[in-house]
Protein backbone atom coordinates (compact mmCIF):
# COMPACT_ATOMS: atom_id res chain seq x y z
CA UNK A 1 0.00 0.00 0.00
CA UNK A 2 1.55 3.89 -0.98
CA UNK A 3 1.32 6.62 1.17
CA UNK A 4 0.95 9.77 -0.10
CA UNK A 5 4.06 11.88 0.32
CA UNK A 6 1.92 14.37 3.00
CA UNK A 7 1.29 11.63 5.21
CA UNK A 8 4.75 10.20 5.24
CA UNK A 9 5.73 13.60 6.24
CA UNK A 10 2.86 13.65 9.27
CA UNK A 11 4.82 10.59 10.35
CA UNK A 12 8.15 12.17 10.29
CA UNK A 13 6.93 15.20 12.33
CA UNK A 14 5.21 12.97 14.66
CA UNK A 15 7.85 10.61 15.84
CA UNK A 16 10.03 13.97 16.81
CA UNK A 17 10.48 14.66 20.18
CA UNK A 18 7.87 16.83 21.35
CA UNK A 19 8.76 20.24 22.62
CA UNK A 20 9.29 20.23 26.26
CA UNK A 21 7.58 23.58 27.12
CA UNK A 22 4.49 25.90 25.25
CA UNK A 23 4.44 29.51 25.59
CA UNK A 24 2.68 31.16 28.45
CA UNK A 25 0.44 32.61 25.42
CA UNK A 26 -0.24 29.10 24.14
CA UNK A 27 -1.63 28.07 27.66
CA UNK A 28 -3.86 31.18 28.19
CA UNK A 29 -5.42 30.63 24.17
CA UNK A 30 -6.28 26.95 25.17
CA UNK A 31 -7.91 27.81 28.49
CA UNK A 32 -9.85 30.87 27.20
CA UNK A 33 -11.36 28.81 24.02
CA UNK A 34 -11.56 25.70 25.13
CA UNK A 35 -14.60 25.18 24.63
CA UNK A 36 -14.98 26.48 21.30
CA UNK A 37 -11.54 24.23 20.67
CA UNK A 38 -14.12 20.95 21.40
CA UNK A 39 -16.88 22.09 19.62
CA UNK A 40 -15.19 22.95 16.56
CA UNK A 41 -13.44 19.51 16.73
CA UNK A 42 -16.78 18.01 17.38
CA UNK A 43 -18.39 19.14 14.52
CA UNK A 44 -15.60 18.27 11.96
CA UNK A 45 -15.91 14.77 13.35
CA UNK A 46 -19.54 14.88 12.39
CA UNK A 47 -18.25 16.12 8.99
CA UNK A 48 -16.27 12.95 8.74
CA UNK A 49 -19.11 10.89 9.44
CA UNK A 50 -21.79 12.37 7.47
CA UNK A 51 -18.72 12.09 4.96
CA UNK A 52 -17.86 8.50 5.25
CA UNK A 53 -21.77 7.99 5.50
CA UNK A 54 -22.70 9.90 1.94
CA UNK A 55 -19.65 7.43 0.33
CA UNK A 56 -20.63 4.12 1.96
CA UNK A 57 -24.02 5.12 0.40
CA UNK A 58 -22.92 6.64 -3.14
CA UNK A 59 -20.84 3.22 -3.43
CA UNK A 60 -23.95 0.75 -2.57
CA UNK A 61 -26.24 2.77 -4.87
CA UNK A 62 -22.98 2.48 -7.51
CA UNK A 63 -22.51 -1.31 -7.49
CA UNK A 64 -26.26 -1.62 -7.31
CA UNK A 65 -26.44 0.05 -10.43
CA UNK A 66 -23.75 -1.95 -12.32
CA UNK A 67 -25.55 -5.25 -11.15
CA UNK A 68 -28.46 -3.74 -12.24
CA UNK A 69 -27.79 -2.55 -16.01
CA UNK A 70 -26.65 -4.56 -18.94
CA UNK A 71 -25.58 -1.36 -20.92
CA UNK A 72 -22.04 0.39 -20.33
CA UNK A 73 -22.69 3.32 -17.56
CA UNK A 74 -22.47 6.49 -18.71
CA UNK A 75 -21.23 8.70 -15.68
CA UNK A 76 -23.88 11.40 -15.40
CA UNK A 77 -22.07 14.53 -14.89
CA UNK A 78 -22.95 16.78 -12.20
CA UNK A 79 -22.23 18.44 -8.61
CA UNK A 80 -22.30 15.00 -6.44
CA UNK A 81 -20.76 13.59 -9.20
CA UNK A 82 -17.61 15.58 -9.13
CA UNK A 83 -17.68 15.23 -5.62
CA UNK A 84 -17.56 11.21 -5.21
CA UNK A 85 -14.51 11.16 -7.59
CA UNK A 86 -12.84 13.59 -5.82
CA UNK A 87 -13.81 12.25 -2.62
CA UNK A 88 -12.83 8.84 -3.82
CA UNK A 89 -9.90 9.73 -6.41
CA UNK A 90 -10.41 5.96 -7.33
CA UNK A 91 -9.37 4.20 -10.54
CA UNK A 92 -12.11 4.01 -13.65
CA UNK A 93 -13.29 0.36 -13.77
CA UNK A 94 -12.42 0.30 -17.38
CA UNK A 95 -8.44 1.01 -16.16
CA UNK A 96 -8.55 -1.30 -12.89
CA UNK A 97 -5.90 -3.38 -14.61
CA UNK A 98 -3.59 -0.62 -14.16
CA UNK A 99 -3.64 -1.32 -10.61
CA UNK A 100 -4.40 -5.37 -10.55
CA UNK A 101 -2.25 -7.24 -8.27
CA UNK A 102 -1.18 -10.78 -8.50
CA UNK A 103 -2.77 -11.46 -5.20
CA UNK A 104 -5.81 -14.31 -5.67
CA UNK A 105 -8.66 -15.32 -3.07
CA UNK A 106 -10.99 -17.34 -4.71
CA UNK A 107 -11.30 -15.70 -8.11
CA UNK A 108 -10.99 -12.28 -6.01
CA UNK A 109 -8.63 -10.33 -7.43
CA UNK A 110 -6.98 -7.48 -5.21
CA UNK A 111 -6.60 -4.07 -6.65
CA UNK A 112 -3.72 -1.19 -5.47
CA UNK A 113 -6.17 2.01 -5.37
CA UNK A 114 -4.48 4.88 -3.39
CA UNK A 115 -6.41 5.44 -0.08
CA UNK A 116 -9.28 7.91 -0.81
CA UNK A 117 -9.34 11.19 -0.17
CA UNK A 118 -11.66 11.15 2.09
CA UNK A 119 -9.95 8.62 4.71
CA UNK A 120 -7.04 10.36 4.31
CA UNK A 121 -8.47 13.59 5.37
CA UNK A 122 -10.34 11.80 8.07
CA UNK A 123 -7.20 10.07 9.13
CA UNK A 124 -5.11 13.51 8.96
CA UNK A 125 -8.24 14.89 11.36
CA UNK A 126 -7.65 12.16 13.93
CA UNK A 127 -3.56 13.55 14.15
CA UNK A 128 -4.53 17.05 14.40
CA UNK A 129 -7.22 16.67 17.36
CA UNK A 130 -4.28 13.72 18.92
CA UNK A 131 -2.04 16.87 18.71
CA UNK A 132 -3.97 18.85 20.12
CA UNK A 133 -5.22 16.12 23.19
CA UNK A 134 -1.62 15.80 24.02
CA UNK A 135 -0.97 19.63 24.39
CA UNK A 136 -4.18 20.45 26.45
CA UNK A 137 -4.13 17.63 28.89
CA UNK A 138 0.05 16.56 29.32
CA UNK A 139 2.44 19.74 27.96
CA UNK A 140 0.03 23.03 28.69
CA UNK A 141 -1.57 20.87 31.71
CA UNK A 142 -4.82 23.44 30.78
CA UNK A 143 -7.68 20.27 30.97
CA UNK A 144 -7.59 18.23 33.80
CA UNK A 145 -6.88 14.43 33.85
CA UNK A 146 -9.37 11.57 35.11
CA UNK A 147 -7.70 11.29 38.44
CA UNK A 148 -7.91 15.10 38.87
CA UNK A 149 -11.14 15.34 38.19
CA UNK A 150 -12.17 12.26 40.48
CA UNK A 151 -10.68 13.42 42.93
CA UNK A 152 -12.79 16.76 43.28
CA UNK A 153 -15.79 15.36 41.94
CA UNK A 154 -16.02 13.04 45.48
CA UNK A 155 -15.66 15.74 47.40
CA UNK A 156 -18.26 17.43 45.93
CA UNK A 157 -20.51 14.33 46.27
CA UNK A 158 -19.59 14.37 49.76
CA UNK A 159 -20.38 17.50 50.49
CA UNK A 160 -23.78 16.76 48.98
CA UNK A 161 -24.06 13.58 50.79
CA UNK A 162 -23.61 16.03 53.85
CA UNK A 163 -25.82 18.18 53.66
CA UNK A 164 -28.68 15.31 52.80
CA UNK A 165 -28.03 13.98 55.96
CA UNK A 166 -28.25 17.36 57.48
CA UNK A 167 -31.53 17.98 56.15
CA UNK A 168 -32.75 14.51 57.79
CA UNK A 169 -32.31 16.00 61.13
CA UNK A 170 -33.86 18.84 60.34
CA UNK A 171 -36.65 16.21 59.99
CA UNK A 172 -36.56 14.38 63.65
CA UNK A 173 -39.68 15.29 65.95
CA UNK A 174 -41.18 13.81 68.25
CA UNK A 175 -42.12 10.97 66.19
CA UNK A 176 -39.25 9.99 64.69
CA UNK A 177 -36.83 10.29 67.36
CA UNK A 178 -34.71 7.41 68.78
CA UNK A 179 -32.39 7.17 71.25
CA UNK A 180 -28.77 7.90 70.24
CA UNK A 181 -26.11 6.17 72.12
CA UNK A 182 -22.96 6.96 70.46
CA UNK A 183 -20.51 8.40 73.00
CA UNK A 184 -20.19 11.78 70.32
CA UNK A 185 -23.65 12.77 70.56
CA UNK A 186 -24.25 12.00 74.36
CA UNK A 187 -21.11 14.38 75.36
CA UNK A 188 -23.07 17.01 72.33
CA UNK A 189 -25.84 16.30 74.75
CA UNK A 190 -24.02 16.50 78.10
CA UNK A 191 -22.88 20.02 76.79
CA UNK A 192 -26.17 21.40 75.52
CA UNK A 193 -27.45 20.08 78.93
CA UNK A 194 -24.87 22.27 81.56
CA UNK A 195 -25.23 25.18 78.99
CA UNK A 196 -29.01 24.68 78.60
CA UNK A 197 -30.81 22.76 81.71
CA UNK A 198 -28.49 22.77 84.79
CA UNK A 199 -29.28 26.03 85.76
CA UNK A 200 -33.00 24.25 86.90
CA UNK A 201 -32.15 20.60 87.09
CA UNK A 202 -28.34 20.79 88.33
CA UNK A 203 -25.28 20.08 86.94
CA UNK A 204 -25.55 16.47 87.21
CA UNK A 205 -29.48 16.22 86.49
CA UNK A 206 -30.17 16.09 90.62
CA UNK A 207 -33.18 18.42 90.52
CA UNK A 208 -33.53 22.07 91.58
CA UNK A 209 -36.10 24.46 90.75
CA UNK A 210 -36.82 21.83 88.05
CA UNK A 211 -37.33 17.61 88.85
CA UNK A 212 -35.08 15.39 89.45
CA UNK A 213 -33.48 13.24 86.13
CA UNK A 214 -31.78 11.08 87.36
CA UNK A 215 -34.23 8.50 89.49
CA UNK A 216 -37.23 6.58 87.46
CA UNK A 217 -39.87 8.74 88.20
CA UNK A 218 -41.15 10.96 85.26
CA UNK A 219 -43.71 13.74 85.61
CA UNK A 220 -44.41 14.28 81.57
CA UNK A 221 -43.52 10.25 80.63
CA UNK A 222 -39.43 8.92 80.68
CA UNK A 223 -39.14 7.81 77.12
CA UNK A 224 -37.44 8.99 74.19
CA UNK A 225 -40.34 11.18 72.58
CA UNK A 226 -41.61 11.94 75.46
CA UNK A 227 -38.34 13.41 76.80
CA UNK A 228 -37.85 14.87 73.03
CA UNK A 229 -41.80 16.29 73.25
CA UNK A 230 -41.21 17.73 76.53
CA UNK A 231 -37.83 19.26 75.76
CA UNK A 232 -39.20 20.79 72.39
CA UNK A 233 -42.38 22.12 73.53
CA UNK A 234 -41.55 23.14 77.18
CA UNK A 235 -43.94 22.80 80.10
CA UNK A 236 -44.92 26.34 80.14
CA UNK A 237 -47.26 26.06 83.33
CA UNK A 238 -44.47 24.90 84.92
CA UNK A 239 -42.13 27.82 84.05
CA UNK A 240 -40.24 25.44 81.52
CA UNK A 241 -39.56 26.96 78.12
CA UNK A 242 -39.72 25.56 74.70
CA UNK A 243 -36.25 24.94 73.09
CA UNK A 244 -37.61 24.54 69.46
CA UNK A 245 -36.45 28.03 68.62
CA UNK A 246 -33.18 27.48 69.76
CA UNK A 247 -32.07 23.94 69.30
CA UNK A 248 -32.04 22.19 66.06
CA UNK A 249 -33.44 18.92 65.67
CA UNK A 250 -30.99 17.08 65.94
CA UNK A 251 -29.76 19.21 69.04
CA UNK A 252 -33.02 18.05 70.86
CA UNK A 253 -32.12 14.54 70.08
CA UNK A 254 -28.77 14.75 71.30
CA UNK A 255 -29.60 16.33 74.40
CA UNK A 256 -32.77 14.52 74.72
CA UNK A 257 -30.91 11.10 74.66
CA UNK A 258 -28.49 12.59 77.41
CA UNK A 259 -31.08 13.21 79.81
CA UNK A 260 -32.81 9.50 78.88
CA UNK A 261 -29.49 7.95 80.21
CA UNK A 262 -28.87 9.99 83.01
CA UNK A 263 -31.24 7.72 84.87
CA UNK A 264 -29.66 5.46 87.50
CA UNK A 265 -26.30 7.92 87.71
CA UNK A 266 -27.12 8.67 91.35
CA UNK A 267 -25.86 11.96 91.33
CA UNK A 268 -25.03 13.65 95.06
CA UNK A 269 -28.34 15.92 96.80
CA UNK A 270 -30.73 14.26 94.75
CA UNK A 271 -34.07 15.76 94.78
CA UNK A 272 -37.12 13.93 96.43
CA UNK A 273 -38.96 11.52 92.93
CA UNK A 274 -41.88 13.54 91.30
CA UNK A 275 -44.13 11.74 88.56
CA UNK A 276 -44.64 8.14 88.12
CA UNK A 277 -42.17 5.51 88.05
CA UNK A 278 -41.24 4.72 84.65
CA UNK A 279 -39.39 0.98 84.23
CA UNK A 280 -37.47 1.12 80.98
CA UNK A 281 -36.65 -2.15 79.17
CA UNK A 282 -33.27 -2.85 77.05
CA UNK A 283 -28.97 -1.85 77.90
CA UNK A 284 -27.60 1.18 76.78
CA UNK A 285 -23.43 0.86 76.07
CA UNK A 286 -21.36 0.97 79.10
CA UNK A 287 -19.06 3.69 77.18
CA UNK A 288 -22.22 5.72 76.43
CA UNK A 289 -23.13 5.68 79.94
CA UNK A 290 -19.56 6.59 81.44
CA UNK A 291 -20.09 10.13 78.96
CA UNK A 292 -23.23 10.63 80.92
CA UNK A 293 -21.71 10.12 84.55
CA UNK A 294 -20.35 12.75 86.75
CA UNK A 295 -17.09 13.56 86.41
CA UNK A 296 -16.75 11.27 83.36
């Protein structure tokens, strides 16, 4: 098979060295149009196609024709016409023997036509845009390679992943809410508590102004949504406020849970029990009880 004497020299430019280092000027060009850069090269790809699809179709419709028809074909003259041969740049049927080879499969005799035009175009296309891949994404470093863009990409769907999760304690009331015993969110709890509560229950939950936490007697019910409901909502008859306002969600959980496993921590001064006794059924983790003990 010949080459045409362009794309022997496409090969001799290629298999240089590539140059080491572009030109600041280079860099900024391919970052400011890069977009139009991909869109231009997508559309001469489309080109190609519609291209290689008008040929594969002119040359069925041809041998269709000659199958077809008993009389010599006279070649109409015309627009496409010109077009296919140039396109094609193939050998007349009448000269084929010009380029008949010895080769024989099976009565098939294999002809020496020059690669069309077309192909080669196609094929000079691909080079250019490989060029051009190589420059953008490994010499000008301007486009960003898989692993760089994984990398961000995650984070990003982390972040996302995040805030979901964040919105689905904005969605915890009283119920929804369950108990949380991981030792994180019971010293969250423990904090909000002191900050929040002590200053009418005590430090450590023994009672003052406000009832005692600690023993099994509950004046508004000892369970999680009951804790949660009373926490949220206050007991303003009492002189308890609501929290709603100034907690989060998943702040009333946390601290809510805290105050559910306070009970049994036997706390020094102690106020007298107040409610009815409440008998809860099931462990909670030794380590997420040590977070809720004095001094722990």
């Amino acid at each position: 098979m010949n080459y045409s004497k362009p794309t022997l020299i496409l090969f001799a430019l290629l298999g240089g060295p590539m140059m080491a280092h572009a030109q600041e000027t280079a860099s900024d060009f391919y970052t400011q149009y890069q977009v139009e850069i991909v869109l231009t090269v997508g559309a001469l790809v489309v080109v190609v196609a519609l291209l290689a699809l008008f040929t594969s179709l002119y040359a069925l419709s041809a041998i269709m024709g000659v199958k077809n028809q008993s009389a010599p074909i006279v070649e109409a003259e015309g627009f496409w016409s010109r077009l296919w041969h140039k396109l094609n740049n193939a050998v007349p049927l009448e000269e084929e023997a010009t380029v008949m080879t010895d080769h024989s499969y099976d009565g098939i005799r294999e002809l020496d036509n020059k690669l069309p035009p077309w192909w080669l175009y196609g094929f000079y296309l691909t080079i250019i845009i490989s060029v051009a891949y190589i420059l953008h994404f490994h010499v000008l470093g301007t486009g960003a390679l898989q692993d760089e863009e994984y990398y961000p990409e995650m984070e990003a769907a982390n972040a996302e992943v995040e805030m979901y999760l964040a919105s689905l304690d904005n969605l915890i009331d009283e119920s929804s809410v369950t108990l949380l015993v991981d030792p994180e969110d019971i010293a969250t709890g423990k904090s909000l508590f002191v900050s929040k509560c002590a200053a009418c229950h005590g430090q450590a939950g023994e009672g003052g102004v406000g009832p005692n936490l600690t023993d099994q007697y509950w004046i508004h019910g000892g369970d999680m949504k009951a804790i949660f409901k009373t926490i949220k909502y206050g007991v303003p008859d009492k002189g308890m406020i609501s929290w709603q306002a100034q907690l989060s969600p998943k702040e009333l959980q946390q601290i809510s849970s805290f105050v559910y496993i306070m009970e049994g921590t036997d706390p020094p001064n102690a106020k007298e029990p107040q409610g009815e006794l409440f008998e809860r059924e099931g462990n909670i983790p030794q380590d997420t009880v040590e977070v809720a003990t004095v001094g722990s």
